[in-house]
C-alpha atoms as a PDB file:
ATOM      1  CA  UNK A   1     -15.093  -7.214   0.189  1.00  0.00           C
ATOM      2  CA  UNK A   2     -13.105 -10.598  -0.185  1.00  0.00           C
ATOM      3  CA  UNK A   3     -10.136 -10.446  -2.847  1.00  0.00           C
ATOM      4  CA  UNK A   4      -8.493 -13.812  -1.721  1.00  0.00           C
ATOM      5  CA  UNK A   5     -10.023 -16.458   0.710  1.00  0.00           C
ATOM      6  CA  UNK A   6      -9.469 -14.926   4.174  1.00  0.00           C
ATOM      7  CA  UNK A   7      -8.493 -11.321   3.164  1.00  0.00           C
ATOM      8  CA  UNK A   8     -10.455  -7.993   2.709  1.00  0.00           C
ATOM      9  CA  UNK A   9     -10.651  -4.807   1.661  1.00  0.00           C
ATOM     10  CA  UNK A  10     -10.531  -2.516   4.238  1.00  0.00           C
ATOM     11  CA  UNK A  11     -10.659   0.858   2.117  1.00  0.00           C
ATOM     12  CA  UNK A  12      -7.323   1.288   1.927  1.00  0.00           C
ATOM     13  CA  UNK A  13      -5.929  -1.167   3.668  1.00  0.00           C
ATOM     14  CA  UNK A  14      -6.185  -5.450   3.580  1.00  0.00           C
ATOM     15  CA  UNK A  15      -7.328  -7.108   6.691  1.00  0.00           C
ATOM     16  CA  UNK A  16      -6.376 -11.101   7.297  1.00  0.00           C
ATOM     17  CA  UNK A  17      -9.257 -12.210   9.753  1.00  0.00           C
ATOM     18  CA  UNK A  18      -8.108 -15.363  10.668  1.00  0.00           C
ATOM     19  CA  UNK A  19      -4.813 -13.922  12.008  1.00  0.00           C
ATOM     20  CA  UNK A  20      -6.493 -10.508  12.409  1.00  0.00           C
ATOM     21  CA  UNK A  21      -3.289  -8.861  10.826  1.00  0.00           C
ATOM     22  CA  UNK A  22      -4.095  -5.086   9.065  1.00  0.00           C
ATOM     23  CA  UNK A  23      -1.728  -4.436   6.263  1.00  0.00           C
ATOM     24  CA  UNK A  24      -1.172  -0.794   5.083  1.00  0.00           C
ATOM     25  CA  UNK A  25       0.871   0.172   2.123  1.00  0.00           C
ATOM     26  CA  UNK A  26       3.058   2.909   0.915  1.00  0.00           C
ATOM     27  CA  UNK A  27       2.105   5.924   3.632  1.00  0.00           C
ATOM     28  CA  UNK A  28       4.999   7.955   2.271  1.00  0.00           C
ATOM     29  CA  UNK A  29       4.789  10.323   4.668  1.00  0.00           C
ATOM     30  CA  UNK A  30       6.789  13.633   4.102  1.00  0.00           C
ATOM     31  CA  UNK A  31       5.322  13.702   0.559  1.00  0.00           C
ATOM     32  CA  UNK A  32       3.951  17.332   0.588  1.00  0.00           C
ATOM     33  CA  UNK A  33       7.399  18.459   1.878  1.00  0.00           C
ATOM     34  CA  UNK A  34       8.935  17.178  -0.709  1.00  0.00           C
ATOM     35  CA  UNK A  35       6.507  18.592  -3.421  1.00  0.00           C
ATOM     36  CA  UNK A  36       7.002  22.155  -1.569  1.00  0.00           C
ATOM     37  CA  UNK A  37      10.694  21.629  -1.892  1.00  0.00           C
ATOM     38  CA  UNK A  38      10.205  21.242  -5.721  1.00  0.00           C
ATOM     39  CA  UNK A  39       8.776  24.012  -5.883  1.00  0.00           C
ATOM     40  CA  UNK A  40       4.841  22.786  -6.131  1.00  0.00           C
ATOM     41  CA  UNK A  41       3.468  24.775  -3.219  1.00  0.00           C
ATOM     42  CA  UNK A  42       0.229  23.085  -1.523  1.00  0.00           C
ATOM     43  CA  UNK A  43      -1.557  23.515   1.632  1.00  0.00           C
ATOM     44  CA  UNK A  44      -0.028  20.817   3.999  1.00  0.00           C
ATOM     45  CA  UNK A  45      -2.952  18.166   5.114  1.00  0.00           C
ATOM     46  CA  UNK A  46      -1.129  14.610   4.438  1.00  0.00           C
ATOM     47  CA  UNK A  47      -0.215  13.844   8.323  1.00  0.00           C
ATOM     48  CA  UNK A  48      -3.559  15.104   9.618  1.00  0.00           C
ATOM     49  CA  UNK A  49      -5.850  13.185   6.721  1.00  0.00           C
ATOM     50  CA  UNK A  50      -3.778  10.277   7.344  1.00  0.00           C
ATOM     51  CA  UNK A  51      -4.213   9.883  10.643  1.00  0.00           C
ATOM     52  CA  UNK A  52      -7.933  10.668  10.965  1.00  0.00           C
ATOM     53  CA  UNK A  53      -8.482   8.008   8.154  1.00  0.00           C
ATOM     54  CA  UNK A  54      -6.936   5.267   9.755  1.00  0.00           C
ATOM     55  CA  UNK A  55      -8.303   6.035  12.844  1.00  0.00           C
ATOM     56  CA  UNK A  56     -11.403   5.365  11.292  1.00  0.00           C
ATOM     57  CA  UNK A  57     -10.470   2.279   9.721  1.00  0.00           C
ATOM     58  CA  UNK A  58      -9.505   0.735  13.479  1.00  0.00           C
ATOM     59  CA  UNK A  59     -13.014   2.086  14.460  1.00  0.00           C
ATOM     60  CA  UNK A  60     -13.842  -1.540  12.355  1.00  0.00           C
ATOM     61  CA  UNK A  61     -11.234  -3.973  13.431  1.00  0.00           C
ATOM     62  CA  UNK A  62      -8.762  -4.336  15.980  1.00  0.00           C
ATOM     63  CA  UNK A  63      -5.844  -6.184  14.695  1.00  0.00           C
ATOM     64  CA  UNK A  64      -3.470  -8.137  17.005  1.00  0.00           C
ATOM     65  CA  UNK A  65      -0.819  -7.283  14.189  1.00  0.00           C
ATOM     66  CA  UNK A  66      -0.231  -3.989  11.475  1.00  0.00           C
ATOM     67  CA  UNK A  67       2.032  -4.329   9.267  1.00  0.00           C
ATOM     68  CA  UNK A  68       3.377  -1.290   7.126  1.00  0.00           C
ATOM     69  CA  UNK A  69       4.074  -2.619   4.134  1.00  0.00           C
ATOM     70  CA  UNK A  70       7.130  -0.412   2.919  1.00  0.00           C
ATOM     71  CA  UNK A  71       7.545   2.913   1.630  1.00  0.00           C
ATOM     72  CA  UNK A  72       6.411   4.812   5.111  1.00  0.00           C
ATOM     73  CA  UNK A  73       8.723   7.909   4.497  1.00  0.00           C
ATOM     74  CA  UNK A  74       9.176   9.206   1.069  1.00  0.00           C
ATOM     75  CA  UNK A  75      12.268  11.219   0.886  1.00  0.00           C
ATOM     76  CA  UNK A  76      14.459   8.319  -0.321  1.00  0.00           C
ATOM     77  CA  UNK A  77      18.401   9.815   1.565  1.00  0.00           C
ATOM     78  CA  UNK A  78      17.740  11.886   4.378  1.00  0.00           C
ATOM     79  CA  UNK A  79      15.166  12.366   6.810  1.00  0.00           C
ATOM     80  CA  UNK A  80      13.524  15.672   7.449  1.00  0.00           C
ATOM     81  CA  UNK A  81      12.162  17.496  10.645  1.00  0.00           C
ATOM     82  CA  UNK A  82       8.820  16.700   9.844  1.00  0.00           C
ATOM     83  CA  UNK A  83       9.143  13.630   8.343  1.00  0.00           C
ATOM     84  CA  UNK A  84      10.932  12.293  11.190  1.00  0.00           C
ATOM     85  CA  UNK A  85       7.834  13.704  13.668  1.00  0.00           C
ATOM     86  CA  UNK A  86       5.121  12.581  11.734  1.00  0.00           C
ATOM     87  CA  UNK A  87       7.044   9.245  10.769  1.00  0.00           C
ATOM     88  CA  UNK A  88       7.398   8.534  14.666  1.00  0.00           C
ATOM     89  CA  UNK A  89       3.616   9.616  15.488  1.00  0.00           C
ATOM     90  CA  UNK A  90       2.078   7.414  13.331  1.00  0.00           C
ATOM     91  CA  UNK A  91       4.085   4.435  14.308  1.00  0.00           C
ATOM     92  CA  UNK A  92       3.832   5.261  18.034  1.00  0.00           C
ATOM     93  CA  UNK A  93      -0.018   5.480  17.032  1.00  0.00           C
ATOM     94  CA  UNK A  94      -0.149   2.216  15.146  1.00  0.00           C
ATOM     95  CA  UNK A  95       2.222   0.559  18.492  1.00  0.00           C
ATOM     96  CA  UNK A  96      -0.936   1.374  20.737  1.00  0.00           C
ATOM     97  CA  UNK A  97      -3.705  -0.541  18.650  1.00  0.00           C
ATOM     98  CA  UNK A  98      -1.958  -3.488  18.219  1.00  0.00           C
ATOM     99  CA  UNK A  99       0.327  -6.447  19.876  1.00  0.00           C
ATOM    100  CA  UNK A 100       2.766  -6.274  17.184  1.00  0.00           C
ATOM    101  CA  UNK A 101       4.165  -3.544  14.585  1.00  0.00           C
ATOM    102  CA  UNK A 102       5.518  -4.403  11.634  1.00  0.00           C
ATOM    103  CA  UNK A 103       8.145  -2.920   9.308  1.00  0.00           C
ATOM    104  CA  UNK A 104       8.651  -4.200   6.016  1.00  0.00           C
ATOM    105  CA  UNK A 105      11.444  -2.225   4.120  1.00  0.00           C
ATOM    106  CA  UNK A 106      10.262  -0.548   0.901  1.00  0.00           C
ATOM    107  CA  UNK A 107      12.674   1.190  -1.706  1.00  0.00           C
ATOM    108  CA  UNK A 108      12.068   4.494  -0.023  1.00  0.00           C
ATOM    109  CA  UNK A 109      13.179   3.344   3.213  1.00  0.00           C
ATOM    110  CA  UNK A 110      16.690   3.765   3.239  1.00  0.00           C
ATOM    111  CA  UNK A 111      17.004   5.792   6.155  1.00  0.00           C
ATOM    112  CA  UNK A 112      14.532   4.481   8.206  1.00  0.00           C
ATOM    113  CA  UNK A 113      16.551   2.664  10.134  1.00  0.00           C
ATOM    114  CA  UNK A 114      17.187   5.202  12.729  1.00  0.00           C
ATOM    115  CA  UNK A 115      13.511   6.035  13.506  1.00  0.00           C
ATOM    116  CA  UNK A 116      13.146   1.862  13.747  1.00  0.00           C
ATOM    117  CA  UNK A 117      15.974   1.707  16.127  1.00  0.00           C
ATOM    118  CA  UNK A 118      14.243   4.325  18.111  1.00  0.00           C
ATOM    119  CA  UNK A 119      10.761   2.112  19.223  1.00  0.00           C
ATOM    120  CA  UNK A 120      12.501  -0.760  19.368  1.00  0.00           C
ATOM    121  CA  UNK A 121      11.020  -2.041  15.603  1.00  0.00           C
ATOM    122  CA  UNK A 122      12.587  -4.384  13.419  1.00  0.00           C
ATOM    123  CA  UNK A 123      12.423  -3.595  10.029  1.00  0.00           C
ATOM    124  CA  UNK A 124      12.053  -7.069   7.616  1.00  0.00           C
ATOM    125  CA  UNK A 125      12.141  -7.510   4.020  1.00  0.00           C
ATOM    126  CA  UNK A 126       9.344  -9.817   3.951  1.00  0.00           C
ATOM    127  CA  UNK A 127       6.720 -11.399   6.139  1.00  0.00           C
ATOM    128  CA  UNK A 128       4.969 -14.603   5.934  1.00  0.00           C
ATOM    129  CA  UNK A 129       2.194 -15.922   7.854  1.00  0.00           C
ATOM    130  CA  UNK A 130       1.079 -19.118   6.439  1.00  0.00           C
ATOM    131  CA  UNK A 131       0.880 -19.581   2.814  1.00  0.00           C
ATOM    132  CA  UNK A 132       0.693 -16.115   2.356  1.00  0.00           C
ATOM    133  CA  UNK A 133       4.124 -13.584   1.518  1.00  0.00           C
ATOM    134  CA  UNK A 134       3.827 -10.179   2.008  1.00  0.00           C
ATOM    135  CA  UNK A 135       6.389  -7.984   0.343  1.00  0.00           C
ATOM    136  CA  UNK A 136       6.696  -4.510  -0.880  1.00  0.00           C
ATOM    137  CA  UNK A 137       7.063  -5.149  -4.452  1.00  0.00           C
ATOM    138  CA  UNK A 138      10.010  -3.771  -5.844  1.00  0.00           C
ATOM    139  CA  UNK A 139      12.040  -7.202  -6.102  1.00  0.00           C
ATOM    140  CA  UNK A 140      10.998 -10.792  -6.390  1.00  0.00           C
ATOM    141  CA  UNK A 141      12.120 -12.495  -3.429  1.00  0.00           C
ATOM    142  CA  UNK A 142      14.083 -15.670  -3.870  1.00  0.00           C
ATOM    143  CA  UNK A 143      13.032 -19.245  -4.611  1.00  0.00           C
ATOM    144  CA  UNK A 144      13.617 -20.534  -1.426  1.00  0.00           C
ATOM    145  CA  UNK A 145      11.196 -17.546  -0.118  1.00  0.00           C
ATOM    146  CA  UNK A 146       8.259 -18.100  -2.584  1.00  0.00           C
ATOM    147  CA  UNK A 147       8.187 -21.945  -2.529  1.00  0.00           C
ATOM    148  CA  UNK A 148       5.099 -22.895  -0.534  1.00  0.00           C
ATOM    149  CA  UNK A 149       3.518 -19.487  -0.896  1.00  0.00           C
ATOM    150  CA  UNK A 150      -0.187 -19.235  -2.494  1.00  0.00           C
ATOM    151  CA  UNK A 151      -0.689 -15.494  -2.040  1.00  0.00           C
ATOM    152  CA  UNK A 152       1.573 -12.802  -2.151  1.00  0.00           C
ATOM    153  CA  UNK A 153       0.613  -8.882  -1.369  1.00  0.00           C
ATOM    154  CA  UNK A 154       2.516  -6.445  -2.690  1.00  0.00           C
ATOM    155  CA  UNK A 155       2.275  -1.982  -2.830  1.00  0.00           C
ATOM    156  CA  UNK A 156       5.157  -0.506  -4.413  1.00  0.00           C
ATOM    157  CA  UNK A 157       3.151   0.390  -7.674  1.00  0.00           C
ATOM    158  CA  UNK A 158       0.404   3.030  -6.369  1.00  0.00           C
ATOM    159  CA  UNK A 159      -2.223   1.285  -9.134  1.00  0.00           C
ATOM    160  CA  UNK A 160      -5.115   3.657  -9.515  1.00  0.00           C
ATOM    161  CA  UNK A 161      -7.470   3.913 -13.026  1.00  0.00           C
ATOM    162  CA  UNK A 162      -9.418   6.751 -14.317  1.00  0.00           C
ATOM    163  CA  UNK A 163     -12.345   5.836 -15.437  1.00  0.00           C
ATOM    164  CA  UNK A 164     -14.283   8.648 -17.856  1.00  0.00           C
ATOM    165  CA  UNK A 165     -17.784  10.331 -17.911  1.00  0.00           C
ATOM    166  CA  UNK A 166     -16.708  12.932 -21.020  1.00  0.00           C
ATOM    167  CA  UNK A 167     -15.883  14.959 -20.467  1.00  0.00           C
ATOM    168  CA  UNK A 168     -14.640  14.155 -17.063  1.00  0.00           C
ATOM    169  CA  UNK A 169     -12.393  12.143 -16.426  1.00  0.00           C
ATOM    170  CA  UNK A 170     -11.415  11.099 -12.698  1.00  0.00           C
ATOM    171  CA  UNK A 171      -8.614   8.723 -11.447  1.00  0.00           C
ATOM    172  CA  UNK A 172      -9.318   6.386  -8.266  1.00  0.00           C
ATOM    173  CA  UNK A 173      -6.923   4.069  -6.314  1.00  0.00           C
ATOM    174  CA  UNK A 174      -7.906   0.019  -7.088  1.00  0.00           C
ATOM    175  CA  UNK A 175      -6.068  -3.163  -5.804  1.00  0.00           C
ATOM    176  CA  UNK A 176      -5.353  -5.425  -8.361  1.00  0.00           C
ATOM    177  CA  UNK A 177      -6.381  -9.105  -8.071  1.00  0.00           C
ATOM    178  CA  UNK A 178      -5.014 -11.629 -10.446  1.00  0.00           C
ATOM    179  CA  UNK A 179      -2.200 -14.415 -11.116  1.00  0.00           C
ATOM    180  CA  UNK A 180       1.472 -13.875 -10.887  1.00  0.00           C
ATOM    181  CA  UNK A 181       3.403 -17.828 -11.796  1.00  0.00           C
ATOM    182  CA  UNK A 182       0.325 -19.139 -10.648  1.00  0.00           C
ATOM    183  CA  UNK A 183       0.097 -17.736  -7.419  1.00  0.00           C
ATOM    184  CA  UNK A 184      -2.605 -15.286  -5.917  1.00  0.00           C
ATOM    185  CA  UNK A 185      -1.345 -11.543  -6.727  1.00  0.00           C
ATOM    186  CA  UNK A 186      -2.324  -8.482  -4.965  1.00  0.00           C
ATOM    187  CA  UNK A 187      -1.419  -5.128  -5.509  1.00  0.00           C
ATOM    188  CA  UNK A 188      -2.075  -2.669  -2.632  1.00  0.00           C
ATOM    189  CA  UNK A 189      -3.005   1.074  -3.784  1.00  0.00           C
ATOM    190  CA  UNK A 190      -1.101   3.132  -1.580  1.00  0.00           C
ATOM    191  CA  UNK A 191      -1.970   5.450   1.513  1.00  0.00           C
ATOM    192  CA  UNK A 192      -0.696   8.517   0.335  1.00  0.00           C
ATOM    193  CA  UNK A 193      -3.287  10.706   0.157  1.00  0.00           C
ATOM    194  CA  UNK A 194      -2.395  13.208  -1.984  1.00  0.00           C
ATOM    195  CA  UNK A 195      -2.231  11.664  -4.923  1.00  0.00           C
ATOM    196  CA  UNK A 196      -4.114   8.647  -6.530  1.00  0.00           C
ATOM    197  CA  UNK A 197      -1.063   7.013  -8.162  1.00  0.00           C
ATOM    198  CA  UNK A 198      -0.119   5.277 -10.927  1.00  0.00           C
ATOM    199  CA  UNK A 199      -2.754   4.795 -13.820  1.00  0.00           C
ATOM    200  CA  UNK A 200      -2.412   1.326 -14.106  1.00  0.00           C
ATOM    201  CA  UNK A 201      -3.433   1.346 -18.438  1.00  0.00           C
ATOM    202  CA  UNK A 202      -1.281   4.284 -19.183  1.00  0.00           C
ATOM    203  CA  UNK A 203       1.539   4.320 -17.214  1.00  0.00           C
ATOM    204  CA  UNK A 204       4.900   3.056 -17.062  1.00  0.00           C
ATOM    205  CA  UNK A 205       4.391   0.039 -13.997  1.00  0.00           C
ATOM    206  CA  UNK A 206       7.845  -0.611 -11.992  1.00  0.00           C
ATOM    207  CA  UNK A 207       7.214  -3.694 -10.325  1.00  0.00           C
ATOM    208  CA  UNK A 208       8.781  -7.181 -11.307  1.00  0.00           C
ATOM    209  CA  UNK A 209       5.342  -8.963 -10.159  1.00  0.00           C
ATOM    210  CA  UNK A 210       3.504  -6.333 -13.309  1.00  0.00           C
ATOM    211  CA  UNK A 211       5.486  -7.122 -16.442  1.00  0.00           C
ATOM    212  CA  UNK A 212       3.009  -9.103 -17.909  1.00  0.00           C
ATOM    213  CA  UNK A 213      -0.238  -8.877 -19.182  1.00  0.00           C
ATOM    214  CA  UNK A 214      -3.032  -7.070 -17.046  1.00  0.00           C
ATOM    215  CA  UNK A 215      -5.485  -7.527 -18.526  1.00  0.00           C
ATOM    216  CA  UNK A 216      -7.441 -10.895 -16.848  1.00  0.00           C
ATOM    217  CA  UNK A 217      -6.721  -8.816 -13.103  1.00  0.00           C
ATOM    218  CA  UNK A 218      -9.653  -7.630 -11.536  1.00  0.00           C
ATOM    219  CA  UNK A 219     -10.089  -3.957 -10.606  1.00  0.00           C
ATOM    220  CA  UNK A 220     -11.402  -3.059  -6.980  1.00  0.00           C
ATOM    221  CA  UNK A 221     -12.129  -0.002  -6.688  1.00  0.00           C
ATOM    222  CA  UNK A 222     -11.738   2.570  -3.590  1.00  0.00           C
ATOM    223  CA  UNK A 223     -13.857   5.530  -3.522  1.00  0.00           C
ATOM    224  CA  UNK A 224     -16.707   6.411  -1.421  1.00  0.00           C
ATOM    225  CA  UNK A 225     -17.205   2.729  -0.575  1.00  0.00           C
ATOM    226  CA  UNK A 226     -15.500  -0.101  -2.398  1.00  0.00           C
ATOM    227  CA  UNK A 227     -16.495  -1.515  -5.703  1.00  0.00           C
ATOM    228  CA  UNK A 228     -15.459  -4.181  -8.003  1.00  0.00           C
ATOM    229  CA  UNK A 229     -15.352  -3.244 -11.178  1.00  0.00           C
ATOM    230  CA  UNK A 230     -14.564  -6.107 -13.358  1.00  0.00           C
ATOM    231  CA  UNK A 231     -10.959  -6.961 -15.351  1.00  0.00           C
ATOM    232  CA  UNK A 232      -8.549  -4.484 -15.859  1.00  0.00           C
ATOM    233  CA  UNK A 233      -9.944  -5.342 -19.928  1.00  0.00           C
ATOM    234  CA  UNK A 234     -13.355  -4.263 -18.670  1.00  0.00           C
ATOM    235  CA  UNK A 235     -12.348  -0.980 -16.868  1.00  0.00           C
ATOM    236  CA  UNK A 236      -9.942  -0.356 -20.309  1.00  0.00           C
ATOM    237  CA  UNK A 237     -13.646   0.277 -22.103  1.00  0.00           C
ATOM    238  CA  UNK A 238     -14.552   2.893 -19.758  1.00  0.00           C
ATOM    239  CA  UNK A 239     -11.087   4.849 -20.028  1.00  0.00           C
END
């Protein structure tokens, strides 16, 4: 499904076709670790689900770039044993199914620096190609930045909605497709799959680019296949 002249939905992920660049968001990997650690005890199934999920994914394209568009690790000051393995096997993964890897530095990537430094990866706060900017999320970049940009892709804010059938009521990732200062906004759902995020009518949102209004953006949907479902103000009915 088109979102924005030239880029797709690719379940999870956004795929550029003319410059054949995959962008993945917000992998967080280390995630169950740290729920274990706080005492939430779950079977551990994030590394393996990931992995056989975007393997899938590049069973569809092959991109000549990936970018991972911040927030790979989760734990925000230290790195962990497994974090640190898992972190390194899905880059070295990513490395081998495309000519170029990129890093973009997301507010949980503090110490990611290290495992960057180990492949040989630079890590970047921002990466444009064309008229498009794409950033993590959690800060505007500057003026200078932004000034001939049309589209800018962001993650950072995990949008999902929950959408009821009473009395069930079940939460799914979306992207988020609207207008940010007249510009093209959208808002990755991220690739952590053990939870669906942030409800995007309830919660609290975090990102600068999501202070406004919602309500004109349209909801996309990622499920079993991918479906739009209208403006945010249409989904809001079926909360």
């Amino acid at each position: 499904m088109e979102v924005v002249s030239n880029i797709k939905v690719l379940d999870l992920c956004l795929y550029l076709e003319d410059e054949k660049i995959l962008v993945v968001s917000d992998v967080h990997m280390g995630y169950e670790e740290a729920l274990n650690k706080g005492g939430v005890l779950i079977p551990r199934h994030q590394f393996r689900e990931t992995m056989e999920r975007l393997k899938k994914t590049l069973t569809f394209v092959k991109p000549e770039t990936i970018i991972l568009n911040g927030d790979v690790k989760h734990e925000f000051g230290t790195i962990s044993e497994t974090e640190w393995r898992h972190t390194i096997k899905l880059i070295d993964y990513l490395a081998k199914h495309c000519k170029k890897l990129v890093l973009l530095r997301g507010n949980h990537d503090k110490s990611l620096g290290p495992i960057a430094k180990k492949r040989n990866i630079e890590m970047m706060d921002e990466f444009l190609v064309g008229d498009t900017l794409i950033s993590h999320g959690d800060h505007v970049p500057d003026v200078a930045t932004l000034k001939d940009v049309k589209t800018i892709i962001i993650g950072h804010e995990h949008p999902a909605v929950s959408i009821s059938d009473y009395p069930r009521v079940e939460k799914f990732k979306c992207f988020l497709v609207g207008k940010w200062k007249r510009k093209n906004l959208v808002v990755m759902p991220s690739y952590n799959l053990v939870t669906e995020g942030t409800d995007v009518v309830s919660d609290r949102l975090l990102s600068p680019f999501l202070d406004g209004n919602l309500d004109k953006f349209r909801v996309v949907i990622v499920s079993d296949s991918v479906y739009d479902f209208g403006t945010l103000k249409d989904v809001k009915k079926l909360c």
